[in-house]
N, C-alpha and C. Protein backbone atom coordinates (compact mmCIF):
# COMPACT_ATOMS: atom_id res chain seq x y z
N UNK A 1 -9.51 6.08 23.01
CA UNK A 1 -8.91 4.87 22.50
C UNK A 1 -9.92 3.73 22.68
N UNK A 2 -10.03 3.17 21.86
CA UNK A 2 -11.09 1.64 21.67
C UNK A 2 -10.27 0.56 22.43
N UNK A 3 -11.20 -0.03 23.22
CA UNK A 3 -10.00 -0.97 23.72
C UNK A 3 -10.54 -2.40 22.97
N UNK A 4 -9.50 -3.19 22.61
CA UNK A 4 -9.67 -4.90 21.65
C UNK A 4 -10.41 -5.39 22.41
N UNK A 5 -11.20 -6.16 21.58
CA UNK A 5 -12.21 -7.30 22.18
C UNK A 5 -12.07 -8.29 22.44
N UNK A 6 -12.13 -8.70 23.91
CA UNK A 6 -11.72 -9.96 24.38
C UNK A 6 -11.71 -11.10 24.13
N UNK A 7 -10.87 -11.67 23.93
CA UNK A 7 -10.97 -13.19 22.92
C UNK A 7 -11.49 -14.51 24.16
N UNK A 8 -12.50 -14.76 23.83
CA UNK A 8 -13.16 -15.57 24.72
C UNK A 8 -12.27 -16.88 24.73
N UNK A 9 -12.59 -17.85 25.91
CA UNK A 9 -11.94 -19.22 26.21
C UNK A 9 -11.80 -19.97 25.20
N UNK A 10 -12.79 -20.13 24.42
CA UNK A 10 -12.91 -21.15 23.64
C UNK A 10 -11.67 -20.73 22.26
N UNK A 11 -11.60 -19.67 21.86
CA UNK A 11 -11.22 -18.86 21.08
C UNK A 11 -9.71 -19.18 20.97
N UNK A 12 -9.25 -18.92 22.61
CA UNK A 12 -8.39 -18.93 23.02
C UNK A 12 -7.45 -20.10 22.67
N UNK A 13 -8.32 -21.33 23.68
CA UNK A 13 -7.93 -22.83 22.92
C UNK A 13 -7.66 -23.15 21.68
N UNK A 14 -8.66 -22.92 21.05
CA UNK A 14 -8.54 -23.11 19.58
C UNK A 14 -7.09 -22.52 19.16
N UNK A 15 -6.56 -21.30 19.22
CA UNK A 15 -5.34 -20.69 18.94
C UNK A 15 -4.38 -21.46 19.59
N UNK A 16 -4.96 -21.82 20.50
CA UNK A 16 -3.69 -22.27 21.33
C UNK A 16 -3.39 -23.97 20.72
N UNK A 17 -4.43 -24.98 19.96
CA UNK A 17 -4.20 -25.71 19.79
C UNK A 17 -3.41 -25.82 18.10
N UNK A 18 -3.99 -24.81 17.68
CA UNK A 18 -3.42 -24.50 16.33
C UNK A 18 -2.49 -24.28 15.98
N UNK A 19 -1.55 -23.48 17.40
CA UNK A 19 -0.25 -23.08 17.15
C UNK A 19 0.96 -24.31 17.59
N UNK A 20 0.41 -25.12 18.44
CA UNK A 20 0.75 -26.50 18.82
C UNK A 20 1.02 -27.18 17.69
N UNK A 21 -0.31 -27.69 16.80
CA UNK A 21 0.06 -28.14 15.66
C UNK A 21 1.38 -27.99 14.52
N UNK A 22 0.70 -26.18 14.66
CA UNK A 22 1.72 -25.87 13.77
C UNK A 22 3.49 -26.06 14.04
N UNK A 23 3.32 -25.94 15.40
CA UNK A 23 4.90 -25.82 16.17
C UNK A 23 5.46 -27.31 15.86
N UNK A 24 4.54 -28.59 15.81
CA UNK A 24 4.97 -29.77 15.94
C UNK A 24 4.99 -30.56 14.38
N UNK A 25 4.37 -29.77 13.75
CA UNK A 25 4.61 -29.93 11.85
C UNK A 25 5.86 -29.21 11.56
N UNK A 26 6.33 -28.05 12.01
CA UNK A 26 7.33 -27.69 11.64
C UNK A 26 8.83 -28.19 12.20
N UNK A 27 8.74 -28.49 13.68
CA UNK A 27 9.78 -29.14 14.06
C UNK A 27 9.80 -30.74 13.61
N UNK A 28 8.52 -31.56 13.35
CA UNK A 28 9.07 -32.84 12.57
C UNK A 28 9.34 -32.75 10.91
N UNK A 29 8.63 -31.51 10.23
CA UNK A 29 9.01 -31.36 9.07
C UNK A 29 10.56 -31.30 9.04
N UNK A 30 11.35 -30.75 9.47
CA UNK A 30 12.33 -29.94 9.95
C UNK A 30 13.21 -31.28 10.17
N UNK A 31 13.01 -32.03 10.82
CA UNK A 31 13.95 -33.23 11.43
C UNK A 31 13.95 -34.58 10.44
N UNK A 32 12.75 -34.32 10.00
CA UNK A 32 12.33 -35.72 9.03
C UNK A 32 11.94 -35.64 7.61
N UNK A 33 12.05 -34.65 7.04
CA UNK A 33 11.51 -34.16 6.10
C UNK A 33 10.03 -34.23 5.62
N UNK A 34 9.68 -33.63 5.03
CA UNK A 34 7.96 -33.31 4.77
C UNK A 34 7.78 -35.06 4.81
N UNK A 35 8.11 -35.24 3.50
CA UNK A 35 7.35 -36.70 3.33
C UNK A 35 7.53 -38.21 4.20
N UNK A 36 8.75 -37.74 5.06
CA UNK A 36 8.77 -38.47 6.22
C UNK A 36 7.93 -38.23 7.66
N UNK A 37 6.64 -37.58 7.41
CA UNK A 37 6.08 -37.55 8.90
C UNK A 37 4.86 -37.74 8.68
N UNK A 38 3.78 -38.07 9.44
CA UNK A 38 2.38 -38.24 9.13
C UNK A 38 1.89 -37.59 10.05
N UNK A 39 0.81 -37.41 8.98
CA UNK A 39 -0.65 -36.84 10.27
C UNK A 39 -0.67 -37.46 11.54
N UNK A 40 -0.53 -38.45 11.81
CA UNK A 40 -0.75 -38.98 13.07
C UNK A 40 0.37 -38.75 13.96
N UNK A 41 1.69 -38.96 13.62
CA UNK A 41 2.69 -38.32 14.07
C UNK A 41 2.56 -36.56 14.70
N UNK A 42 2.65 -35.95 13.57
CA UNK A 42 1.97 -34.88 14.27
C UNK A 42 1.29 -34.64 15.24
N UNK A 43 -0.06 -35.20 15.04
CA UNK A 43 -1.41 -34.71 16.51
C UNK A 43 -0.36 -35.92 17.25
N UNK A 44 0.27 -36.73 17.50
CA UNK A 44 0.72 -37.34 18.51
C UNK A 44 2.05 -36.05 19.10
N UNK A 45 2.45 -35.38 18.76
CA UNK A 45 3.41 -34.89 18.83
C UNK A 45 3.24 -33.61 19.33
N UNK A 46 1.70 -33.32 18.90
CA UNK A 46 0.82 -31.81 19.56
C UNK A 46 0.04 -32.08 20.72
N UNK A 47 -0.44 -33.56 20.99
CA UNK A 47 -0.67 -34.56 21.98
C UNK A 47 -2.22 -33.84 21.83
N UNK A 48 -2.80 -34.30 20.52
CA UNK A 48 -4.01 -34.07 20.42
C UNK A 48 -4.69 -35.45 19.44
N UNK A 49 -6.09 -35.70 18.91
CA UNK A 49 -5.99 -36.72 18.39
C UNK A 49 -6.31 -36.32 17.23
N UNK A 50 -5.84 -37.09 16.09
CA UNK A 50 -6.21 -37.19 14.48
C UNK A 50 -7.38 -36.23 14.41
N UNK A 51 -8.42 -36.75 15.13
CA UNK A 51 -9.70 -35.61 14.71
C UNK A 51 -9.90 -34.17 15.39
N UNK A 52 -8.90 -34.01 16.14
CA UNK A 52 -8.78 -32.78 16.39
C UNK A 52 -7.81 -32.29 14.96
N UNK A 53 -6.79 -32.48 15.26
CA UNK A 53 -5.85 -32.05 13.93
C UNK A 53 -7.13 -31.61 12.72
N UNK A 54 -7.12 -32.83 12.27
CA UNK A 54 -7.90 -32.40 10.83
C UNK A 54 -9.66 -31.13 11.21
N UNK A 55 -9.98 -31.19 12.60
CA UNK A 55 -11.15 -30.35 12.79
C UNK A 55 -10.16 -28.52 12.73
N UNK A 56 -9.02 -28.90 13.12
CA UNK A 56 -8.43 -27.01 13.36
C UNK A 56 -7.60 -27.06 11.77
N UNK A 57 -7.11 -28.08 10.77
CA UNK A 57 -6.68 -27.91 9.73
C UNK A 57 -7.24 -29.12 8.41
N UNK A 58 -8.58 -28.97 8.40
CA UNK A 58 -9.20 -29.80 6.74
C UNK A 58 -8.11 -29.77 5.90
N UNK A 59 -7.28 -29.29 5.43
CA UNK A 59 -6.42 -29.38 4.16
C UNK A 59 -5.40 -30.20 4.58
N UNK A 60 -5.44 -31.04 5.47
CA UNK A 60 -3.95 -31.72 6.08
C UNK A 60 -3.38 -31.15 6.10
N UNK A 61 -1.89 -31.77 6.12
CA UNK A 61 -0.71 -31.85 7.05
C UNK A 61 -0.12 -30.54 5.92
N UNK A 62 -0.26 -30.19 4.54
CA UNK A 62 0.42 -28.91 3.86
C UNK A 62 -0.03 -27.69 4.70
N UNK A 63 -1.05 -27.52 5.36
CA UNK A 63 -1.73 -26.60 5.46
C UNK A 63 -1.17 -26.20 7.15
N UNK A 64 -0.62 -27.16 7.90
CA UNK A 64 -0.17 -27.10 9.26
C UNK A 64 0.51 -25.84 9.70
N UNK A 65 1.64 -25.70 8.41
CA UNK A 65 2.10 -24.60 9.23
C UNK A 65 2.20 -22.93 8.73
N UNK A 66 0.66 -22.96 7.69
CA UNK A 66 0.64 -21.59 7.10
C UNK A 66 -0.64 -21.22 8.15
N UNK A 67 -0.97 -19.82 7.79
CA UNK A 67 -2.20 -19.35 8.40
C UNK A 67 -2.98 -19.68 6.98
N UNK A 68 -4.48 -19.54 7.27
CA UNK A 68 -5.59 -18.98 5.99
C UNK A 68 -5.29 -18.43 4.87
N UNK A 69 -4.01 -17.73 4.59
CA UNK A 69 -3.95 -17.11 3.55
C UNK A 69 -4.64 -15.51 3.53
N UNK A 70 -5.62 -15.15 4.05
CA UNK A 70 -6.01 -14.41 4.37
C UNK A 70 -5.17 -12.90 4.68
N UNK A 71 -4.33 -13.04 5.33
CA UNK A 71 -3.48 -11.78 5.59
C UNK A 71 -2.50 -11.26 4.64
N UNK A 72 -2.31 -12.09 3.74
CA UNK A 72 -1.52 -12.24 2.40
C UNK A 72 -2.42 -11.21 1.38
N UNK A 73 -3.69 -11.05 1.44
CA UNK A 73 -4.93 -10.44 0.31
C UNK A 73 -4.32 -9.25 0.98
N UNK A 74 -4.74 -9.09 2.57
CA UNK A 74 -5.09 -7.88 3.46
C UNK A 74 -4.05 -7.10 3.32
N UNK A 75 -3.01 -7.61 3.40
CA UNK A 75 -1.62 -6.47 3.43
C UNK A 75 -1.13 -6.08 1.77
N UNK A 76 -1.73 -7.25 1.01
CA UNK A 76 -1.26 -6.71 -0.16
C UNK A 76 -2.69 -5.68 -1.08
N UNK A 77 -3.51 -5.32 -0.82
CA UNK A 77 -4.45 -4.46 -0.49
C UNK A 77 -4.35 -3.06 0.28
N UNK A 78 -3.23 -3.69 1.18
CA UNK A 78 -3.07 -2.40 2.21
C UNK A 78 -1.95 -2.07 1.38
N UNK A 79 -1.19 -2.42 0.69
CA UNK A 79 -0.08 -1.71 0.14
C UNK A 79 -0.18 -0.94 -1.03
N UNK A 80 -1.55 -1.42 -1.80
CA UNK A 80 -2.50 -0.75 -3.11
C UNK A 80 -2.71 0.98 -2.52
N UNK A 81 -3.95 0.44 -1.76
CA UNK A 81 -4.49 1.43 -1.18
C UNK A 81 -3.96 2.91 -0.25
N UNK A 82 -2.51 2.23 0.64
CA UNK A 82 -2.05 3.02 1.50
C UNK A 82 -0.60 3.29 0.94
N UNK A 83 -0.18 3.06 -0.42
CA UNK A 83 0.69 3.79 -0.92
C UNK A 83 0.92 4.91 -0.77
N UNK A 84 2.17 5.91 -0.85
CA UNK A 84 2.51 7.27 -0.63
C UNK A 84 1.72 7.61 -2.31
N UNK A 85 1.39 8.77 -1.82
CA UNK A 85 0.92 9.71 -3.26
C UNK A 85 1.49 9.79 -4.29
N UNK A 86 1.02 9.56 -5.71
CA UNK A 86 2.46 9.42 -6.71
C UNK A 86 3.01 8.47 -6.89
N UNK A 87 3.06 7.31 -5.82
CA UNK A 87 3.30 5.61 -6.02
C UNK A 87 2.98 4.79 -7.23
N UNK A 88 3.45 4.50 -7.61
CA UNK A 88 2.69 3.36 -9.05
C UNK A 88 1.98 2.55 -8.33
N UNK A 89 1.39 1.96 -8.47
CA UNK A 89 0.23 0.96 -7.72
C UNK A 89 1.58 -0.36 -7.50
N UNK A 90 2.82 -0.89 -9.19
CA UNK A 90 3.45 -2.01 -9.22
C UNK A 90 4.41 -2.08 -8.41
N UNK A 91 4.90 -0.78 -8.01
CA UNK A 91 6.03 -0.29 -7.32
C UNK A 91 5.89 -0.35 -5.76
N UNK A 92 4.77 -0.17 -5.33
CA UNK A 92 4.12 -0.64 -3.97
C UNK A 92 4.18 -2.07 -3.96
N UNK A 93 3.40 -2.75 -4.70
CA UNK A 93 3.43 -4.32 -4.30
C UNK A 93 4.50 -4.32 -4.91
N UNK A 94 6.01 -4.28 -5.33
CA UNK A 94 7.24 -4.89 -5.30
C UNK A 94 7.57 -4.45 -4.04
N UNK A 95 7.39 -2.92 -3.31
CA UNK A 95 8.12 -3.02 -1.93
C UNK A 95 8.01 -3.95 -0.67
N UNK A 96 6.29 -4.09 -1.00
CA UNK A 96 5.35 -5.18 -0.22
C UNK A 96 6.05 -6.06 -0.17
N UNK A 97 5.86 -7.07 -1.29
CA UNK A 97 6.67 -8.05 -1.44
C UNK A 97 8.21 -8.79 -1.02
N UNK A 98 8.44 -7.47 -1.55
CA UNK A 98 10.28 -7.73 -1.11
C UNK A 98 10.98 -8.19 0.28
N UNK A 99 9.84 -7.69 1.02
CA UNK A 99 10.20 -7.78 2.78
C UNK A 99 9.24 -9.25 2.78
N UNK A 100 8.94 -10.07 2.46
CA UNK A 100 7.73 -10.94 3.00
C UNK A 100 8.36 -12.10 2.50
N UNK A 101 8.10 -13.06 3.04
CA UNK A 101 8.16 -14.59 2.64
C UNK A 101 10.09 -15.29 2.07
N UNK A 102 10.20 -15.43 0.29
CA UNK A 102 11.28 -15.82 0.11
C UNK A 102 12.26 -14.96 -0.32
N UNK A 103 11.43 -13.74 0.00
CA UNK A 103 12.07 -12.59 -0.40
C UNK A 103 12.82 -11.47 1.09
N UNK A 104 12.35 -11.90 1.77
CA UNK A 104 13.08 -11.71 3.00
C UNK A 104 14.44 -12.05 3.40
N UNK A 105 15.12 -11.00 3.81
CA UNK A 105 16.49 -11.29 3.85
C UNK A 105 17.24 -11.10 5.86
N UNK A 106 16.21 -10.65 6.27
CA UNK A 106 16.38 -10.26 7.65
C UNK A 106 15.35 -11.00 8.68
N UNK A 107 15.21 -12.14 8.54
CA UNK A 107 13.75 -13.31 9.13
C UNK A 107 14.86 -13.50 10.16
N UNK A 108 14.10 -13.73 11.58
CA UNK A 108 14.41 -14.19 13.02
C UNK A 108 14.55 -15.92 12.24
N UNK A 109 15.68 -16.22 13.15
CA UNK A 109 16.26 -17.89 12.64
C UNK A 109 15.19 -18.92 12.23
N UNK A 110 13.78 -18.73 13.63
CA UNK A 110 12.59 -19.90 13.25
C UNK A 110 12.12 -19.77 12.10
N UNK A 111 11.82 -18.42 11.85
CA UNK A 111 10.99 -17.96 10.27
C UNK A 111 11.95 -18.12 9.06
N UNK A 112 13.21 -17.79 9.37
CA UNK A 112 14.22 -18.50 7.69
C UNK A 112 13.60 -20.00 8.00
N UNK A 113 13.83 -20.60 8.83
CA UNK A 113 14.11 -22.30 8.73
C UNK A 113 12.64 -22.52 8.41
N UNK A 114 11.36 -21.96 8.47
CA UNK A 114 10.25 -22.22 7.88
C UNK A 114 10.36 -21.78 6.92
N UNK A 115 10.58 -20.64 6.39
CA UNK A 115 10.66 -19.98 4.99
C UNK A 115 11.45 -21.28 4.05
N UNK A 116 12.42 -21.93 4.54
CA UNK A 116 13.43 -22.55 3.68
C UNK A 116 12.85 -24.47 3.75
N UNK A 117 12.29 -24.11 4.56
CA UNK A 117 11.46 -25.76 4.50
C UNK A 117 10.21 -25.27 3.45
N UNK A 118 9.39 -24.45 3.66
CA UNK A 118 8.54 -24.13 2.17
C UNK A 118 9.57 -24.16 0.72
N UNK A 119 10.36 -23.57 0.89
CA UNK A 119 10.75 -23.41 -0.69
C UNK A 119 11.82 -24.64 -1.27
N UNK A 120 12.03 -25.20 -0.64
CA UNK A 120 12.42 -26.40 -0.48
C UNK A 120 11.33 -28.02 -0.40
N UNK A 121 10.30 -27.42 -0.41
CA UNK A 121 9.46 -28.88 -0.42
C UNK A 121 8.20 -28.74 -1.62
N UNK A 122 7.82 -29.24 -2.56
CA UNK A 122 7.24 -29.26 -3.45
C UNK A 122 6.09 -28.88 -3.03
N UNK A 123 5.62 -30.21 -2.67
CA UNK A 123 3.58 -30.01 -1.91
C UNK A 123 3.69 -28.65 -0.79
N UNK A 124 4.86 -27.81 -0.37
CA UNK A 124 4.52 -26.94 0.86
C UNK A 124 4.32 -25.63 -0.33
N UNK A 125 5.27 -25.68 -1.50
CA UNK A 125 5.75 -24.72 -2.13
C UNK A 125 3.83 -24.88 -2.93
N UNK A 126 3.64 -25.91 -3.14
CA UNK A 126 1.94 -26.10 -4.04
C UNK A 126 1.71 -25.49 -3.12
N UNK A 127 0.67 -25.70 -1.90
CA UNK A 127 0.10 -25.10 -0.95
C UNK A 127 0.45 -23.57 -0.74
N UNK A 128 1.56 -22.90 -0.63
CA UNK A 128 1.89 -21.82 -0.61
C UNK A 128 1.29 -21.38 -1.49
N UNK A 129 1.11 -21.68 -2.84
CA UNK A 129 0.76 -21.16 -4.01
C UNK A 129 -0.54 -21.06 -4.10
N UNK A 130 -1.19 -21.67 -3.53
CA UNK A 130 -2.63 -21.77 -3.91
C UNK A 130 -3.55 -20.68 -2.61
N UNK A 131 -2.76 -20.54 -1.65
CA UNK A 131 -3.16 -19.21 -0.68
C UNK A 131 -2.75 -18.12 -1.20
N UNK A 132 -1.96 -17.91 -2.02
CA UNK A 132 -1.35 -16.84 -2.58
C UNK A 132 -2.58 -16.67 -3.77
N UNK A 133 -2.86 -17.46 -4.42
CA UNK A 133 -3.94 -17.50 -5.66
C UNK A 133 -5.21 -16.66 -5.09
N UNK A 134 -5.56 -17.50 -3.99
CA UNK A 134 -6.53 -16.76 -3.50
C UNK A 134 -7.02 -15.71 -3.01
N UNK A 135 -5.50 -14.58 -2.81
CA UNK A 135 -6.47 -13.53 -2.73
C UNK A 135 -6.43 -12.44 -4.18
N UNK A 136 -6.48 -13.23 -4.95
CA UNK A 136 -6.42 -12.49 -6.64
C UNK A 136 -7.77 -11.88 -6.43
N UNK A 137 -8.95 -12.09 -6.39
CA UNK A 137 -10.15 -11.38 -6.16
C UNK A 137 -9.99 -10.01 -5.24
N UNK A 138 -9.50 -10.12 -4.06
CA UNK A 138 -9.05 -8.76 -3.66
C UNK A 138 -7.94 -8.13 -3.91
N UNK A 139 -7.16 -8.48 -4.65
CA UNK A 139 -6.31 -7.67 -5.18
C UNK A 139 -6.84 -7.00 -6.47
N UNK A 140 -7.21 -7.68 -7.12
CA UNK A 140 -7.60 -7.25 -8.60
C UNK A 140 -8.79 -5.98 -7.59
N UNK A 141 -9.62 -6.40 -6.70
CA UNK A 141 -10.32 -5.00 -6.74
C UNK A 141 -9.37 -3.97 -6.10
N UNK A 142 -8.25 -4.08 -5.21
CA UNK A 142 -8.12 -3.37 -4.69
C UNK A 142 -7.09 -1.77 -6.02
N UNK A 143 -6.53 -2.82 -6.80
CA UNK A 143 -6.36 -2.62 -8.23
C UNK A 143 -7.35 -2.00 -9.14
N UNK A 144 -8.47 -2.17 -9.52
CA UNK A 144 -9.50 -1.57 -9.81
C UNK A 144 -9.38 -0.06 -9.03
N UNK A 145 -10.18 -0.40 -7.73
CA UNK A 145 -10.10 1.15 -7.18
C UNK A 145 -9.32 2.10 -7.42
N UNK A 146 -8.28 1.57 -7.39
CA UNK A 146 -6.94 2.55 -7.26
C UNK A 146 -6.57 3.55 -8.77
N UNK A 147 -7.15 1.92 -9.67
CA UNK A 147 -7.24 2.73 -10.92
C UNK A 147 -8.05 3.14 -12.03
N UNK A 148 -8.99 3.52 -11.09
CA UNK A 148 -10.16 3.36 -11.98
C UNK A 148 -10.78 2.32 -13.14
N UNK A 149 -10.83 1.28 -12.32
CA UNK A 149 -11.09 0.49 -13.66
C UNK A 149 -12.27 -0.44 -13.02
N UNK A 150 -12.66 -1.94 -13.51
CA UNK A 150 -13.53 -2.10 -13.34
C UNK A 150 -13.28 -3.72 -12.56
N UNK A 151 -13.08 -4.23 -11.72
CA UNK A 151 -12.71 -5.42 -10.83
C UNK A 151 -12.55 -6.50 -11.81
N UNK A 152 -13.67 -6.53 -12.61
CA UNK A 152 -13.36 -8.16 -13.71
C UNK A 152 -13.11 -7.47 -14.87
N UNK A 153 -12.59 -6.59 -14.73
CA UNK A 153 -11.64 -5.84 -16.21
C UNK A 153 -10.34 -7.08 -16.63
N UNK A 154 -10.25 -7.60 -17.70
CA UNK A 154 -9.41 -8.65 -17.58
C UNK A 154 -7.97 -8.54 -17.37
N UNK A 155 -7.36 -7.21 -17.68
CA UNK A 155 -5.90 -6.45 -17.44
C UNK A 155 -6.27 -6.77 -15.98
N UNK A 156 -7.03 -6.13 -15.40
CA UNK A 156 -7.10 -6.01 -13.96
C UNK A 156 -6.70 -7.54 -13.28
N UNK A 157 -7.25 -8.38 -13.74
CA UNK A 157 -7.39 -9.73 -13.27
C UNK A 157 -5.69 -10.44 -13.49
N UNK A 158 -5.52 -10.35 -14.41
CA UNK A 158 -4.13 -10.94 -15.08
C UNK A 158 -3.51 -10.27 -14.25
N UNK A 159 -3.31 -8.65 -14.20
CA UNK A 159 -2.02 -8.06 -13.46
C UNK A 159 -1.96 -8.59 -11.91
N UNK A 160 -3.47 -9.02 -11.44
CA UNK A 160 -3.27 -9.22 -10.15
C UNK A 160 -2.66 -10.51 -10.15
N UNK A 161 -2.94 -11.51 -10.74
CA UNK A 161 -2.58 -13.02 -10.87
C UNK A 161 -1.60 -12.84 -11.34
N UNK A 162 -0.66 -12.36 -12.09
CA UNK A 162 0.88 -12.15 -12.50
C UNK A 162 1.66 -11.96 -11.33
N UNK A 163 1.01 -10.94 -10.32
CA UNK A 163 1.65 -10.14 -9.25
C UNK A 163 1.57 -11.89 -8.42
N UNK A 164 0.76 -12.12 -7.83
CA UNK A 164 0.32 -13.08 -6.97
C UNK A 164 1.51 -14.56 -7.22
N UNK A 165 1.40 -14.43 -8.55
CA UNK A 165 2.55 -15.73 -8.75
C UNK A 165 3.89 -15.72 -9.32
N UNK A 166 4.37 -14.46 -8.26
CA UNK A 166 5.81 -13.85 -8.07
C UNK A 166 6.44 -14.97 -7.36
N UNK A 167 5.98 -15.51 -5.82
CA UNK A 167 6.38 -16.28 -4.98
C UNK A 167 7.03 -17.32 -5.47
N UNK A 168 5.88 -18.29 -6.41
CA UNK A 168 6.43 -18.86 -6.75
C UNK A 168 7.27 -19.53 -8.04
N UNK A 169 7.39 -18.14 -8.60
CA UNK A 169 8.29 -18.06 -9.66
C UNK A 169 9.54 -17.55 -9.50
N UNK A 170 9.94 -17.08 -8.39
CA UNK A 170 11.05 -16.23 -8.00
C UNK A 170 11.50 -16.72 -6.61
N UNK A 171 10.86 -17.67 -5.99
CA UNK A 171 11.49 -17.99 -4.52
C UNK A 171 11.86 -18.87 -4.95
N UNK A 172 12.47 -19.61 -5.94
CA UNK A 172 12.97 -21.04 -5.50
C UNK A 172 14.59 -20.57 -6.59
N UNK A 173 14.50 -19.14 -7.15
CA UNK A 173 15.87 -18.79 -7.90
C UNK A 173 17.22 -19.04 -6.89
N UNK A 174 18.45 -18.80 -7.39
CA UNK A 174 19.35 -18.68 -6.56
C UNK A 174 19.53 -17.31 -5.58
N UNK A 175 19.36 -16.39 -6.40
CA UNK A 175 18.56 -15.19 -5.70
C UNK A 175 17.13 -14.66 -5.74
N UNK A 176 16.35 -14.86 -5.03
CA UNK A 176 14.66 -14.50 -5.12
C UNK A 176 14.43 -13.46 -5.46
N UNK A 177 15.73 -12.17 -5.05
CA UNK A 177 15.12 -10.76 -4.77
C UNK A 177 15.70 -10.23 -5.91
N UNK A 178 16.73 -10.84 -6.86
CA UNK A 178 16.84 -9.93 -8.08
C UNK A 178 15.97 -11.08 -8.88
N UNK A 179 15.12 -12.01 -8.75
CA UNK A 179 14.36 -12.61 -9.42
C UNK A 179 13.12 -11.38 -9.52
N UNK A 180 12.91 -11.44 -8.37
CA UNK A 180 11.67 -10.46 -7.83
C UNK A 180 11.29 -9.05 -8.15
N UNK A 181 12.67 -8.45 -8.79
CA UNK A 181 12.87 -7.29 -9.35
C UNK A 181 12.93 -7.14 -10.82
N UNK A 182 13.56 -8.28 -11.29
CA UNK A 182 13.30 -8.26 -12.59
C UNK A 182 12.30 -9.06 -13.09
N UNK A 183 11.07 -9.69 -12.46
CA UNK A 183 9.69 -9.89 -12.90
C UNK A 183 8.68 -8.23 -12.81
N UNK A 184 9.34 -7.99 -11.54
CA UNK A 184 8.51 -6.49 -11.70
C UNK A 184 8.79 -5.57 -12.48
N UNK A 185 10.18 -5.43 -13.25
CA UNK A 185 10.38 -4.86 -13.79
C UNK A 185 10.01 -5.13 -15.67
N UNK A 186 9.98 -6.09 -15.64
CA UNK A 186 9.27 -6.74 -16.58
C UNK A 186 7.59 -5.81 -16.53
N UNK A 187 7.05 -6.08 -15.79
CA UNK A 187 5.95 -6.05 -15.32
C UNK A 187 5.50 -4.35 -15.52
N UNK A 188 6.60 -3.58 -15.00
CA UNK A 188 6.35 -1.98 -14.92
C UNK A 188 6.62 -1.62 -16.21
N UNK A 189 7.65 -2.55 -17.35
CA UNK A 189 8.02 -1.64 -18.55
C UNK A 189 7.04 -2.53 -20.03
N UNK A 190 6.73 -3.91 -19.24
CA UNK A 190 5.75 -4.45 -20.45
C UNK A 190 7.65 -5.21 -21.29
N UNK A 191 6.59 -5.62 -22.02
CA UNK A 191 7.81 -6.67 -22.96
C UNK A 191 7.95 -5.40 -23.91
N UNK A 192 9.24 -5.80 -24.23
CA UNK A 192 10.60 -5.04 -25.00
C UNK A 192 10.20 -5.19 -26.64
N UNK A 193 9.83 -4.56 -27.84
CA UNK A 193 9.95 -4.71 -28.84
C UNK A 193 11.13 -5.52 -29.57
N UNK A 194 11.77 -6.05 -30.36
CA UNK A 194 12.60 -6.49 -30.93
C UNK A 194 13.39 -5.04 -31.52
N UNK A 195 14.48 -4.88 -31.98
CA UNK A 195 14.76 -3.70 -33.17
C UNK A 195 14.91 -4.31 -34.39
């Protein structure tokens, strides 16, 4: 067994100040609404100063209480790739999906009340969107691989960017998850001829 690599002091802090932030954007988001709180409020509230804040989050105060976006590419990649045999590639990222974000129906109380402060606030719901955009480059390859095709194949590109801006075309419905099913299903059968 490999044992994890020790996350040094500094490392440490940093996480530790990040999650501060984030803890104190979400509980004044939460009490005051988005557009009632400021940056400064915040790092006063994480008891750090303005230039710390903006050194652990450049994108301001939208960006407080998501991660990088980053794990969003990784798992939806991992759901391409580590599909059961026989899987449709679309049918994987709808299962992916379905459990994650506004499509979640079983979130511990803190994560609904963040989930529902994103889909509920315009600039959080932008920001959401634009981490989600970003991992279209690894999806589209992970898409490619899977199907033999070629990464900037333009089907390839579109299907990934179609997939990617499920979130926010389907989390803000009255129901997300038969939103979410019938974009994919859209998606698995192609548009309908007329008779």
């Amino acid at each position: 067994m490999t044992a994890m690599p020790a996350t040094g002091r500094r490392e440490r802090k940093k996480a530790q100040t990040r999650r501060a932030l984030s803890e104190a954007a979400l509980r004044l988001f939460s009490e005051h609404g988005y557009d009632g709180v400021t940056v400064a409020q915040i790092a006063d509230e994480a008891d750090v100063s303005i230039a710390t804040l903006f050194a652990h989050v450049p994108d301001g105060k939208e960006a407080l209480i998501f991660d990088d976006g980053a794990e969003r590419a990784v798992w939806l990649a991992a759901a391409v790739h580590d599909r059961p045999a026989g899987q449709p590639i679309l049918r994987a990222l709808r299962h992916c999906m379905a459990s994650r974000g506004p499509f979640a129906g079983d979130l511990p109380p803190e994560l609904r009340r963040k989930r529902d402060l994103i889909v509920s606030t315009p600039a959080l719901r932008e920001y959401s969107r634009k981490l989600w955009i970003a991992g279209e480059k690894t999806l589209a390859e992970a898409i490619a691989a899977e199907s033999g095709r070629d990464p900037s194949d333009m089907t390839v590109r579109a299907l990934a960017r179609y997939v990617l801006e499920i979130p926010e075309l389907a989390g803000t419905e009255p129901d997300p998850s038969a939103a979410l099913n019938a974009i994919f299903d859209l998606l698995e059968s192609g548009w309908p001829t007329p008779a």
